[in-house]
PDB file of N, CA and C in Angstrom:
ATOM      1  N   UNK A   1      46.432 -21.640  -1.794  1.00  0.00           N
ATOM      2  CA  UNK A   1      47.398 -20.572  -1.974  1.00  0.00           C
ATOM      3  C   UNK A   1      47.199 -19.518  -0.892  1.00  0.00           C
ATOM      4  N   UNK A   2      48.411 -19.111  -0.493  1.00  0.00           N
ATOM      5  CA  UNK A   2      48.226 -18.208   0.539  1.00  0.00           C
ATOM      6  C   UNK A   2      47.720 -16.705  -0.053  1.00  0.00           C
ATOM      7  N   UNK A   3      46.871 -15.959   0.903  1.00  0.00           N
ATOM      8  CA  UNK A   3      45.926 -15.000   0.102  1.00  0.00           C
ATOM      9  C   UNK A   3      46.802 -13.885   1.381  1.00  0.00           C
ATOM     10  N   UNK A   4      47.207 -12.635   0.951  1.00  0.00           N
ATOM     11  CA  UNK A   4      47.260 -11.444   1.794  1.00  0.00           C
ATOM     12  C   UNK A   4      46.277 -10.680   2.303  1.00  0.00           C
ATOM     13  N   UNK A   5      45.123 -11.077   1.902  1.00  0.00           N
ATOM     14  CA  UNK A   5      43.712 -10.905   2.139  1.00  0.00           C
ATOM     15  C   UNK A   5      43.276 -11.434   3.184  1.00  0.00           C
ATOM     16  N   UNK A   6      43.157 -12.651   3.658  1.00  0.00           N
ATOM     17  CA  UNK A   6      43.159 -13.425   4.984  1.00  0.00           C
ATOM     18  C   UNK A   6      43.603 -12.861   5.888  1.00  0.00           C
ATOM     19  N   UNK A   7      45.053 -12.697   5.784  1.00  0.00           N
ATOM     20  CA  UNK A   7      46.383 -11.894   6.682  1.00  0.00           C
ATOM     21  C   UNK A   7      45.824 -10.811   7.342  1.00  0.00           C
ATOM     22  N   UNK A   8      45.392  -9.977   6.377  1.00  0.00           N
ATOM     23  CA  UNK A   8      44.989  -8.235   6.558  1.00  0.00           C
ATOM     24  C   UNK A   8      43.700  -8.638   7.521  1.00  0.00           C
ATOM     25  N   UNK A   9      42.594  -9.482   6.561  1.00  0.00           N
ATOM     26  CA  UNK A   9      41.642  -9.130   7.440  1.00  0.00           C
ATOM     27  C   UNK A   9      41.342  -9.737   8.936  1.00  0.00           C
ATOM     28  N   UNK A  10      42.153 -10.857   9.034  1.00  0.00           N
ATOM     29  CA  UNK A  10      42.805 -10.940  10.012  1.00  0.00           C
ATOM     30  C   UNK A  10      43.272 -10.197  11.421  1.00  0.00           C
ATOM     31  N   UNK A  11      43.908  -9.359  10.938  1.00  0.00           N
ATOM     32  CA  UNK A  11      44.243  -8.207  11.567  1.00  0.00           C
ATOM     33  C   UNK A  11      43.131  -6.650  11.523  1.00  0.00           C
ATOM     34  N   UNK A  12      42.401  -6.880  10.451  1.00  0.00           N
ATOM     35  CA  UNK A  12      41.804  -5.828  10.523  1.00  0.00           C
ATOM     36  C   UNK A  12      42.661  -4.440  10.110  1.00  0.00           C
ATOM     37  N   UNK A  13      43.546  -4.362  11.824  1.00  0.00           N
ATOM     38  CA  UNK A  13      43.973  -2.788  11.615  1.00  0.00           C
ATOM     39  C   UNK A  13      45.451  -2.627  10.488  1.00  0.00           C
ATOM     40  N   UNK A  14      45.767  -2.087   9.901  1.00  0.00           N
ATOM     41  CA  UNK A  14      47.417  -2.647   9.061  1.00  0.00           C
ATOM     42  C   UNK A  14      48.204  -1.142   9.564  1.00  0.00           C
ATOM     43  N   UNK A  15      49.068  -1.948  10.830  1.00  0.00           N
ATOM     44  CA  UNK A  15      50.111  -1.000  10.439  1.00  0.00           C
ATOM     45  C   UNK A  15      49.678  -0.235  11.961  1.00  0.00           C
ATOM     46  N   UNK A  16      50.487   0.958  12.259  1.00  0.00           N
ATOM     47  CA  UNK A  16      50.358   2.028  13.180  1.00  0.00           C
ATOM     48  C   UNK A  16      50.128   2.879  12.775  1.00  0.00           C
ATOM     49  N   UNK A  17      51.294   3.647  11.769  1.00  0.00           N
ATOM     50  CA  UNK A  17      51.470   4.488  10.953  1.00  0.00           C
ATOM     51  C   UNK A  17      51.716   4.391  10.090  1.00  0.00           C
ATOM     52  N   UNK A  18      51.566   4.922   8.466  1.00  0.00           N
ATOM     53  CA  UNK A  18      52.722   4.904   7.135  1.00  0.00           C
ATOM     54  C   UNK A  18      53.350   5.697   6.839  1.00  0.00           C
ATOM     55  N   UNK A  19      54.408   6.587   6.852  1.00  0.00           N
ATOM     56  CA  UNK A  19      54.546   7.353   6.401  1.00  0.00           C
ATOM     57  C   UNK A  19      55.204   7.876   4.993  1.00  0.00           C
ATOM     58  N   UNK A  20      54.458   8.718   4.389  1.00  0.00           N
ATOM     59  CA  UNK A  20      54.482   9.181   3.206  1.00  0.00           C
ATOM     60  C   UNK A  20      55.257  10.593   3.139  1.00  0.00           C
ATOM     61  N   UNK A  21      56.035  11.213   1.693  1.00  0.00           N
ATOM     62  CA  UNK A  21      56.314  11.925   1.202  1.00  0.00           C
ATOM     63  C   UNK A  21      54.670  13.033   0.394  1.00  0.00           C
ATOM     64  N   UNK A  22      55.259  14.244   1.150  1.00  0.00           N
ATOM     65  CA  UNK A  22      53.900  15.077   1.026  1.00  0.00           C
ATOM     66  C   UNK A  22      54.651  16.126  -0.351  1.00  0.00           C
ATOM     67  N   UNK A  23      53.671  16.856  -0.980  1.00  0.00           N
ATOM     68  CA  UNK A  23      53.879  17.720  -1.875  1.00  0.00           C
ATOM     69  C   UNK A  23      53.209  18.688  -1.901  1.00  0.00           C
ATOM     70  N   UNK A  24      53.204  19.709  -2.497  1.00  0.00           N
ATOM     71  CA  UNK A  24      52.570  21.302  -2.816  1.00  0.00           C
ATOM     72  C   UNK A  24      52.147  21.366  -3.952  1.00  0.00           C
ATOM     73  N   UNK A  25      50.911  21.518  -4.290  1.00  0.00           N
ATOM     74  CA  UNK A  25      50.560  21.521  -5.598  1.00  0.00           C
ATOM     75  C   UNK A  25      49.266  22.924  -5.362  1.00  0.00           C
ATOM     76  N   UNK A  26      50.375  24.139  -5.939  1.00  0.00           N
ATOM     77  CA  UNK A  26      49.575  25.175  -5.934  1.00  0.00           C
ATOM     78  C   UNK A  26      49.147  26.292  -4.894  1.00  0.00           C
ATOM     79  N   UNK A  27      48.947  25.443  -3.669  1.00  0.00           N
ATOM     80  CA  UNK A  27      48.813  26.151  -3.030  1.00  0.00           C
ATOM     81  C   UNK A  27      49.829  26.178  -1.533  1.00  0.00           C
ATOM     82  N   UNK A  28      49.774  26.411  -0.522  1.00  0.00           N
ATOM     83  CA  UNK A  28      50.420  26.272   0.801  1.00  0.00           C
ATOM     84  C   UNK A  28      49.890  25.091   1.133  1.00  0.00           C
ATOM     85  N   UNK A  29      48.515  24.288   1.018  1.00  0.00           N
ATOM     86  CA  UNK A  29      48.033  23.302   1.743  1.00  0.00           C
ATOM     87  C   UNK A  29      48.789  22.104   1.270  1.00  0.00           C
ATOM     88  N   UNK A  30      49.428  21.013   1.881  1.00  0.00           N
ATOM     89  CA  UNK A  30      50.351  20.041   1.320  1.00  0.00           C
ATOM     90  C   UNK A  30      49.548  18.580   1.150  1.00  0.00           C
ATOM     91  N   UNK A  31      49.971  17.995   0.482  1.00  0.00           N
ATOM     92  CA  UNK A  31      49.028  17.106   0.151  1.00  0.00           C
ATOM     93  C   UNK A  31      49.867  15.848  -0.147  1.00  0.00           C
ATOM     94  N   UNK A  32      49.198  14.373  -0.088  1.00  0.00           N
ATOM     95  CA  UNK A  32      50.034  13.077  -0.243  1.00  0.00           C
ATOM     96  C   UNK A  32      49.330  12.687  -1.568  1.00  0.00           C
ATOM     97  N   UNK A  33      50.285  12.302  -2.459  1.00  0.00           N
ATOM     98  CA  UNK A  33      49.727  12.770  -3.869  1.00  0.00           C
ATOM     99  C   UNK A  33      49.357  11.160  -3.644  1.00  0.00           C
ATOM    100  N   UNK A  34      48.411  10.680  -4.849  1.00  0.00           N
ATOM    101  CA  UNK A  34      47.707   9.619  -5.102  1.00  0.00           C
ATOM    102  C   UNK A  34      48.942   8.435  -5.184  1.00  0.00           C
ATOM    103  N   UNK A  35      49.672   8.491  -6.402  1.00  0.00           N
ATOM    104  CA  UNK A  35      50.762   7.063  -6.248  1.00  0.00           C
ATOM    105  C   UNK A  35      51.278   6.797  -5.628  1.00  0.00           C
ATOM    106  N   UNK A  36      51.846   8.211  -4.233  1.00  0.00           N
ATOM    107  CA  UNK A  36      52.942   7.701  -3.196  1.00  0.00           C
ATOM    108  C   UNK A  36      51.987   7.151  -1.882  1.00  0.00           C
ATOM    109  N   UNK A  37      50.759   7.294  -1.852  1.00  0.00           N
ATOM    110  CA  UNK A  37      49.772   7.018  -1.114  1.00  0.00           C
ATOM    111  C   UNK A  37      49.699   4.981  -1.063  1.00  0.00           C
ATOM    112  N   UNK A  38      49.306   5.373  -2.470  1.00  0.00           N
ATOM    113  CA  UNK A  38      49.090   3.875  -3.138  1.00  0.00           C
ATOM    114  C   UNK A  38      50.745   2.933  -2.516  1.00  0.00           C
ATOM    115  N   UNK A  39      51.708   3.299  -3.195  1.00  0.00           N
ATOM    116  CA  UNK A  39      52.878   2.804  -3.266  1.00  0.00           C
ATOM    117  C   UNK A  39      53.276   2.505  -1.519  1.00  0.00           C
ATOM    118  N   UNK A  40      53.252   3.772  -0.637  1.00  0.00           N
ATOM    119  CA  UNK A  40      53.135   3.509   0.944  1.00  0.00           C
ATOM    120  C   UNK A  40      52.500   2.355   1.706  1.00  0.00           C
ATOM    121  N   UNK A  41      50.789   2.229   0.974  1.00  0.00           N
ATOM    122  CA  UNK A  41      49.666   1.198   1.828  1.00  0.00           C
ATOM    123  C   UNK A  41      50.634  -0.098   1.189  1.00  0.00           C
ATOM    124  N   UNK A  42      51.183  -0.453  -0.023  1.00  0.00           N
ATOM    125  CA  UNK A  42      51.591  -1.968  -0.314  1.00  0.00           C
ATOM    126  C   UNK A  42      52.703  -1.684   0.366  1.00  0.00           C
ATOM    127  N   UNK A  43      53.834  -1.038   0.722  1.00  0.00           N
ATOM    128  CA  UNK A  43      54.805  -1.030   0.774  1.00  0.00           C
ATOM    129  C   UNK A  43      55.025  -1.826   3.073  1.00  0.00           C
ATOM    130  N   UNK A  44      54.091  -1.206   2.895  1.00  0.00           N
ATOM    131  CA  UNK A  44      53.609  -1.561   4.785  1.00  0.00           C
ATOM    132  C   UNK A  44      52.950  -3.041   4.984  1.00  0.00           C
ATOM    133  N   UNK A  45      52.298  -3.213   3.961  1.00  0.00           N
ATOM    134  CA  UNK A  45      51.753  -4.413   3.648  1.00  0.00           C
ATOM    135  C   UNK A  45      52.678  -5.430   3.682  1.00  0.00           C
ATOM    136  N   UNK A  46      53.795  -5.333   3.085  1.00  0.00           N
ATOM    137  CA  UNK A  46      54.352  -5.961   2.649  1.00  0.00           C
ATOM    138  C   UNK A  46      55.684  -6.232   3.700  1.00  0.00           C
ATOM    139  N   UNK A  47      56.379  -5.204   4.224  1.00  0.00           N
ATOM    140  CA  UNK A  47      57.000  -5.285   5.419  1.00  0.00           C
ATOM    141  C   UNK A  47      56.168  -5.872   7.017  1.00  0.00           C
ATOM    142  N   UNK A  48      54.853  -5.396   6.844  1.00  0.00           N
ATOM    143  CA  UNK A  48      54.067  -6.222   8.182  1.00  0.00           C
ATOM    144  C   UNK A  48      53.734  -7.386   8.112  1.00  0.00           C
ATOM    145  N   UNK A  49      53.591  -7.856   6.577  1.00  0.00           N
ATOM    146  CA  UNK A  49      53.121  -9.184   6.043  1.00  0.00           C
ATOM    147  C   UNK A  49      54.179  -9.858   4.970  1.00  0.00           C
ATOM    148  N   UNK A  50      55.111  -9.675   4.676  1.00  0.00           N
ATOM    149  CA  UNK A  50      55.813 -10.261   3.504  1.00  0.00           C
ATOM    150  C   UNK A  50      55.146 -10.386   2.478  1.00  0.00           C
ATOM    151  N   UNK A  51      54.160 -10.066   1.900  1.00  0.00           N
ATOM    152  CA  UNK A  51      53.096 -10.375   0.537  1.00  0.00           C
ATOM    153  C   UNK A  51      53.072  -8.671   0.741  1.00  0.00           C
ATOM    154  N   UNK A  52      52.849  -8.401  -0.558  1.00  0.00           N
ATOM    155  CA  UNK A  52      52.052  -6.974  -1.394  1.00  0.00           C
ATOM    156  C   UNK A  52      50.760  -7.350  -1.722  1.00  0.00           C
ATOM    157  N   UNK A  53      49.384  -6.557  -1.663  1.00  0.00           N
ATOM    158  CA  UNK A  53      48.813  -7.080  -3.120  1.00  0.00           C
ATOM    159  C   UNK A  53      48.672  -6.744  -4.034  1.00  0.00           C
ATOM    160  N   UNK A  54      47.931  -7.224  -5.053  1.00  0.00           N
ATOM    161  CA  UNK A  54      48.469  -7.259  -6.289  1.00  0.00           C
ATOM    162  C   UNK A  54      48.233  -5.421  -6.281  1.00  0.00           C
ATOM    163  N   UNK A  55      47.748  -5.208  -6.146  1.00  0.00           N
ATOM    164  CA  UNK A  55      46.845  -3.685  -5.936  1.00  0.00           C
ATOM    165  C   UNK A  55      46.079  -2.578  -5.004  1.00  0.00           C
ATOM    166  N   UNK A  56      46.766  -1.400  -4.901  1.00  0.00           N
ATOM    167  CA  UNK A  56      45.950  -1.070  -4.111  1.00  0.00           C
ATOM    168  C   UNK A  56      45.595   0.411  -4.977  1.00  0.00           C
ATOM    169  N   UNK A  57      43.944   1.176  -5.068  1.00  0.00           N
ATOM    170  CA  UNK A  57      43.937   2.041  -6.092  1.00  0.00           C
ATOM    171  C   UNK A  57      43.078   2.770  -4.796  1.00  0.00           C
ATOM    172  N   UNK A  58      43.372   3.722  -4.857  1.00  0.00           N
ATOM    173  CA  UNK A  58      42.989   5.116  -4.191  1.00  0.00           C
ATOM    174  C   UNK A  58      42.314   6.137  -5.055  1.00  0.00           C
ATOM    175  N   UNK A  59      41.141   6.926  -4.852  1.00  0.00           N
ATOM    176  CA  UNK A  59      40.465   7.755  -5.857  1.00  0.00           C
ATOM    177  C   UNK A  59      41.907   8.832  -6.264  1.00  0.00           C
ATOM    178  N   UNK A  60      42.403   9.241  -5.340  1.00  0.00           N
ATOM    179  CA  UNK A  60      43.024  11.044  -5.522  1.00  0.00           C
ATOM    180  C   UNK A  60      44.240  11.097  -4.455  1.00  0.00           C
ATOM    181  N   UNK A  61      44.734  12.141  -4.817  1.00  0.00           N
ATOM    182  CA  UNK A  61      45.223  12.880  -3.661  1.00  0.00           C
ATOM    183  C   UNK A  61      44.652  12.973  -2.541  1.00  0.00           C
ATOM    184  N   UNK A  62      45.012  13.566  -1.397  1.00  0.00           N
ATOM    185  CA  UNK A  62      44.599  13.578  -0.038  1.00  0.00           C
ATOM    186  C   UNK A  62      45.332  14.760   0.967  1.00  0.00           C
ATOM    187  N   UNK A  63      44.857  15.699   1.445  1.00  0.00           N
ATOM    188  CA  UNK A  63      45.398  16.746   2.268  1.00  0.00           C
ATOM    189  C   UNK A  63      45.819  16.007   3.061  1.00  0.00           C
ATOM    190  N   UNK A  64      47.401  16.546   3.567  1.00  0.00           N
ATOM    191  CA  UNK A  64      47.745  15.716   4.847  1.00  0.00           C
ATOM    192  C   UNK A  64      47.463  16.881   5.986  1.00  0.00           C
ATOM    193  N   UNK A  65      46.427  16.713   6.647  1.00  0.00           N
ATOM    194  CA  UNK A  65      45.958  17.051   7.507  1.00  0.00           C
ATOM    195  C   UNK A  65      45.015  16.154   8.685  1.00  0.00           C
ATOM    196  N   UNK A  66      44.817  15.968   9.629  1.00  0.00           N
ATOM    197  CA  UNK A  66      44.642  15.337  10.246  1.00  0.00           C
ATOM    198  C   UNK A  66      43.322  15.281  10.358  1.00  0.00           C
ATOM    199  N   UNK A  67      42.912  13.968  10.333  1.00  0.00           N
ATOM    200  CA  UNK A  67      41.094  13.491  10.331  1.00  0.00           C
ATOM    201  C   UNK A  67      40.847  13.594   8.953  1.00  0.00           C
ATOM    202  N   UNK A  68      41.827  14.040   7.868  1.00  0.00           N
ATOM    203  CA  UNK A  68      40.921  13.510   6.473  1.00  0.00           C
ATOM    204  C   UNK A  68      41.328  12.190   6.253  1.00  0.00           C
ATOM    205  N   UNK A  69      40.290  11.528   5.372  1.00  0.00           N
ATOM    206  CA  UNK A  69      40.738  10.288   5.049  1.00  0.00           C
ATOM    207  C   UNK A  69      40.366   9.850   3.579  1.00  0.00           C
ATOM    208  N   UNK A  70      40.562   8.832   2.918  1.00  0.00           N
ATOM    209  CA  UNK A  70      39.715   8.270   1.372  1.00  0.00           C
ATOM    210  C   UNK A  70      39.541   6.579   1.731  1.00  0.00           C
ATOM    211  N   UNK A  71      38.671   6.757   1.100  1.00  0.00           N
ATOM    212  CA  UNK A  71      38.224   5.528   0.925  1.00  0.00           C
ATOM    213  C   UNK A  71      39.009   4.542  -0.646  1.00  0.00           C
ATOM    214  N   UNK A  72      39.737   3.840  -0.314  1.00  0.00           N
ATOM    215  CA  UNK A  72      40.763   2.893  -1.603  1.00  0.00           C
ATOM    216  C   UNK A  72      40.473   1.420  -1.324  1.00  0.00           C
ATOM    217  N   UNK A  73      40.792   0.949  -2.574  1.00  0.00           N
ATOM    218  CA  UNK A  73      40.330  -0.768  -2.695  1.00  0.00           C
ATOM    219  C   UNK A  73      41.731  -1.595  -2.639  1.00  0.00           C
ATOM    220  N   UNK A  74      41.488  -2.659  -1.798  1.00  0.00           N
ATOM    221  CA  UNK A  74      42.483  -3.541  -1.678  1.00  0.00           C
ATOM    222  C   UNK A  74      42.596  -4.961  -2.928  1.00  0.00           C
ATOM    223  N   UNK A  75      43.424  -5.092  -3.910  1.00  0.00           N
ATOM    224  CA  UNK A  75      42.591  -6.205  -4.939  1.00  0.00           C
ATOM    225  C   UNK A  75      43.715  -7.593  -4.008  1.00  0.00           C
ATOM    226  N   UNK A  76      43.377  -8.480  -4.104  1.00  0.00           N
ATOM    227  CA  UNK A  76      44.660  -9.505  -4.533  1.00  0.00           C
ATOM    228  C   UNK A  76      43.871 -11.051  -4.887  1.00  0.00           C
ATOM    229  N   UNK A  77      44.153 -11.093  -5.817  1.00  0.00           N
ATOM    230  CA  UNK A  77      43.936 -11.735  -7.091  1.00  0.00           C
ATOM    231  C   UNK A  77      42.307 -11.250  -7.356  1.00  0.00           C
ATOM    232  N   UNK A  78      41.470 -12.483  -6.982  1.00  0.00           N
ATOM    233  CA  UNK A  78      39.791 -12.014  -7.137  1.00  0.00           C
ATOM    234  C   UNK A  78      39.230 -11.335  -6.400  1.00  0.00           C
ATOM    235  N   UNK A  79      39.384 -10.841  -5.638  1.00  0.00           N
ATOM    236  CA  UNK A  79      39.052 -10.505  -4.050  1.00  0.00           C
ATOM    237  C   UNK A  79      39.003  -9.128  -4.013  1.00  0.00           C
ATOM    238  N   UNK A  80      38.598  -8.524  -4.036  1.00  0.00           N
ATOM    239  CA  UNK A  80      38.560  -6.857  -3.310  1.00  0.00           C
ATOM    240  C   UNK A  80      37.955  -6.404  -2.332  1.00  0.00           C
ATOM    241  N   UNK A  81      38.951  -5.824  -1.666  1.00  0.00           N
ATOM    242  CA  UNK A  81      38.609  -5.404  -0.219  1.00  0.00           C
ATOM    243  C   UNK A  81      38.374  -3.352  -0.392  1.00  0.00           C
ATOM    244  N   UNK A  82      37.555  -3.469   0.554  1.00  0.00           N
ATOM    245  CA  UNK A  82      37.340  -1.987   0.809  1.00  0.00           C
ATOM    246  C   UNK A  82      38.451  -1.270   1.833  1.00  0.00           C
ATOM    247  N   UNK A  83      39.389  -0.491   2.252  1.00  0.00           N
ATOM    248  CA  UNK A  83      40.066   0.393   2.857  1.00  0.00           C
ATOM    249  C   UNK A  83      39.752   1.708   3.035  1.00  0.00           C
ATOM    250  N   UNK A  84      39.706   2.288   4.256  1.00  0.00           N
ATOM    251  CA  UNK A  84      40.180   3.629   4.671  1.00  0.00           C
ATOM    252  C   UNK A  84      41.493   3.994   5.269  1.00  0.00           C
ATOM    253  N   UNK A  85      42.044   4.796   4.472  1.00  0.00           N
ATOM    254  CA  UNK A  85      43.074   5.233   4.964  1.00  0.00           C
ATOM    255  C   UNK A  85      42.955   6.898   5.774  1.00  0.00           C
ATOM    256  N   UNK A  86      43.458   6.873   7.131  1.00  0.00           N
ATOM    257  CA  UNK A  86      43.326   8.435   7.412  1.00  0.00           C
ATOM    258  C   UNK A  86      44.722   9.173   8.344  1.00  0.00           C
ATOM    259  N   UNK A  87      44.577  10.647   8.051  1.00  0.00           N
ATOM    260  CA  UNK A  87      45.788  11.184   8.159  1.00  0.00           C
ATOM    261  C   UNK A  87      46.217  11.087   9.682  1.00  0.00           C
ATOM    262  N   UNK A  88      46.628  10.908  10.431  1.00  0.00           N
ATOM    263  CA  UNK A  88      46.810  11.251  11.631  1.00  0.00           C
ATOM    264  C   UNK A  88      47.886  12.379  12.163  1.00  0.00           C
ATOM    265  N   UNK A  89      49.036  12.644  11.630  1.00  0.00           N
ATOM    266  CA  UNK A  89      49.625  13.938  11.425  1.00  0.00           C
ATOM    267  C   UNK A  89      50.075  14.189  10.744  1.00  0.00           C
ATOM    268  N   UNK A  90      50.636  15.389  10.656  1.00  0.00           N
ATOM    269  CA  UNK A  90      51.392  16.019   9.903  1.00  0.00           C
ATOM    270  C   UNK A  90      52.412  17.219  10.178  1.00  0.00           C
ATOM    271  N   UNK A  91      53.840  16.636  10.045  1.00  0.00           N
ATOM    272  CA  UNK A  91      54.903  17.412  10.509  1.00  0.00           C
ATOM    273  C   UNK A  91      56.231  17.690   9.590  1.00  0.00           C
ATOM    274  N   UNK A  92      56.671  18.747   9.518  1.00  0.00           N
ATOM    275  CA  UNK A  92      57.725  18.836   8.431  1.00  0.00           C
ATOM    276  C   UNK A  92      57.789  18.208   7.585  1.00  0.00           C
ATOM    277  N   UNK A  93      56.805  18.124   6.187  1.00  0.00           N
ATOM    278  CA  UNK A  93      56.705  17.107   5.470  1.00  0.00           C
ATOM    279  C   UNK A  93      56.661  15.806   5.983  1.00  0.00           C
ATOM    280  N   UNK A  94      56.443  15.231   7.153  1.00  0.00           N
ATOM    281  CA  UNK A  94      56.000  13.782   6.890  1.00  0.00           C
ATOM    282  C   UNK A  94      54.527  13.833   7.307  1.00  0.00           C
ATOM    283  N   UNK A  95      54.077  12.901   6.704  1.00  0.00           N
ATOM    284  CA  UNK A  95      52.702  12.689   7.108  1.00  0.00           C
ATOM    285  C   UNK A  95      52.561  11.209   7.471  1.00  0.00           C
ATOM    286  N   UNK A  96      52.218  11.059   8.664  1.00  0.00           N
ATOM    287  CA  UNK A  96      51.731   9.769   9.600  1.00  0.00           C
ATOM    288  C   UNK A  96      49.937   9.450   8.935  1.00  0.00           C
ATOM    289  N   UNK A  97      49.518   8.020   9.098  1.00  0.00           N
ATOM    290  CA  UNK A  97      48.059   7.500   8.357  1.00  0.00           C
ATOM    291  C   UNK A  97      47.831   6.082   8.760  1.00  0.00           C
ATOM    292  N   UNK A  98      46.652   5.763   9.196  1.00  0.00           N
ATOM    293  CA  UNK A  98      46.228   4.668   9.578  1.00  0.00           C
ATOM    294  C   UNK A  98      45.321   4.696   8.395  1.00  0.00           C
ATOM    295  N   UNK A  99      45.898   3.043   8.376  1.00  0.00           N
ATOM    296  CA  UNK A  99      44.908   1.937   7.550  1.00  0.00           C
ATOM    297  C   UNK A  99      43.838   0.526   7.957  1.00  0.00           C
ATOM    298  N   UNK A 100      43.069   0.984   7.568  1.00  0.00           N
ATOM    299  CA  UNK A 100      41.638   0.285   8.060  1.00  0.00           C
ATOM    300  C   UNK A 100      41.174  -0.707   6.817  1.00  0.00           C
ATOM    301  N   UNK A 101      41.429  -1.839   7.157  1.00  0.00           N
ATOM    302  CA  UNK A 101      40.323  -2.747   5.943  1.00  0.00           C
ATOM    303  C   UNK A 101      39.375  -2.810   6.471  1.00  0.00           C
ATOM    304  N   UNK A 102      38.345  -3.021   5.364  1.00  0.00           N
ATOM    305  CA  UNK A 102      37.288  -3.691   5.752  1.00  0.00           C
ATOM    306  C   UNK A 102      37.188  -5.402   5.781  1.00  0.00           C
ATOM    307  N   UNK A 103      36.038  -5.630   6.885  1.00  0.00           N
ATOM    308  CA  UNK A 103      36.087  -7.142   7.288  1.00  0.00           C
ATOM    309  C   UNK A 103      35.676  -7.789   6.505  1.00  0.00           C
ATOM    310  N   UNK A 104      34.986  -7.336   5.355  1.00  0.00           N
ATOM    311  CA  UNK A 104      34.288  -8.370   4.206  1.00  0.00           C
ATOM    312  C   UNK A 104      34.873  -8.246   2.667  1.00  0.00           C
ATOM    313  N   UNK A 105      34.504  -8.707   1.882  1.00  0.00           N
ATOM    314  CA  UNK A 105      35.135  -8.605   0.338  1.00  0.00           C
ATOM    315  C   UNK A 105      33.780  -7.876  -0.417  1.00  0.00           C
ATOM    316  N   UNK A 106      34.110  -6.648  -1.276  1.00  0.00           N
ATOM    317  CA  UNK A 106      33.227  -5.907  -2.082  1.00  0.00           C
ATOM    318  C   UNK A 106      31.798  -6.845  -2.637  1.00  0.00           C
ATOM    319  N   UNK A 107      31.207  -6.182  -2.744  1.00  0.00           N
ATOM    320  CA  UNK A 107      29.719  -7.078  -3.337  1.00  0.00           C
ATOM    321  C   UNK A 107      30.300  -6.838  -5.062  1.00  0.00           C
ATOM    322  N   UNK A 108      30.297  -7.854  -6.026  1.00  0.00           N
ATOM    323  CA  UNK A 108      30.359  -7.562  -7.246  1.00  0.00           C
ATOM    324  C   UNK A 108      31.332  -8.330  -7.824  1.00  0.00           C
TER     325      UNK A 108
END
């Protein structure tokens, strides 16, 4: 069965940019809230690769500001992969982000 896992790590890097819908929560600093984060990394996945996987879970939110990043897990089916995702800009509400898998599958 074909795995999107192969694909990615394959490639290693996914993508150039993603860009996401940013929000305000509270303060002036704008931020890419956790689901549209999540929903963005499959959504690129899936246009660069034709497969989604099954999952992708991110701790939190994330300042869109440039050089932060989180660390999120890639699942598809048994398999979990480690990801960093990080901001690279941020302009009139959009926020640009590179995605990084990692080359191996989680210990566990």
């Amino acid at each position: 069965m074909f795995s999107i896992v192969r694909t990615i790590v394959a490639a290693v890097f996914i993508g150039a940019a993603l860009t996401g819908c940013t929000v305000k929560v509270g303060t002036t600093d704008p931020i890419v809230d956790k689901t549209n984060l999540e929903q963005s990394i499959s959504d690129q996945l899936q246009k660069s690769y034709g497969q989604r996987p099954d999952a992708i879970e991110c701790p939190g939110s994330i300042k869109a500001a440039p050089g932060q990043s989180a660390r999120c897990v890639l699942s598809d089916g048994a398999a979990k992969y480690g990801l960093t995702v990080t901001i690279t800009s941020y302009d009139k509400g959009k926020t640009s982000y590179n995605v990084q898998v990692d080359d191996h599958p989680m210990a566990g």
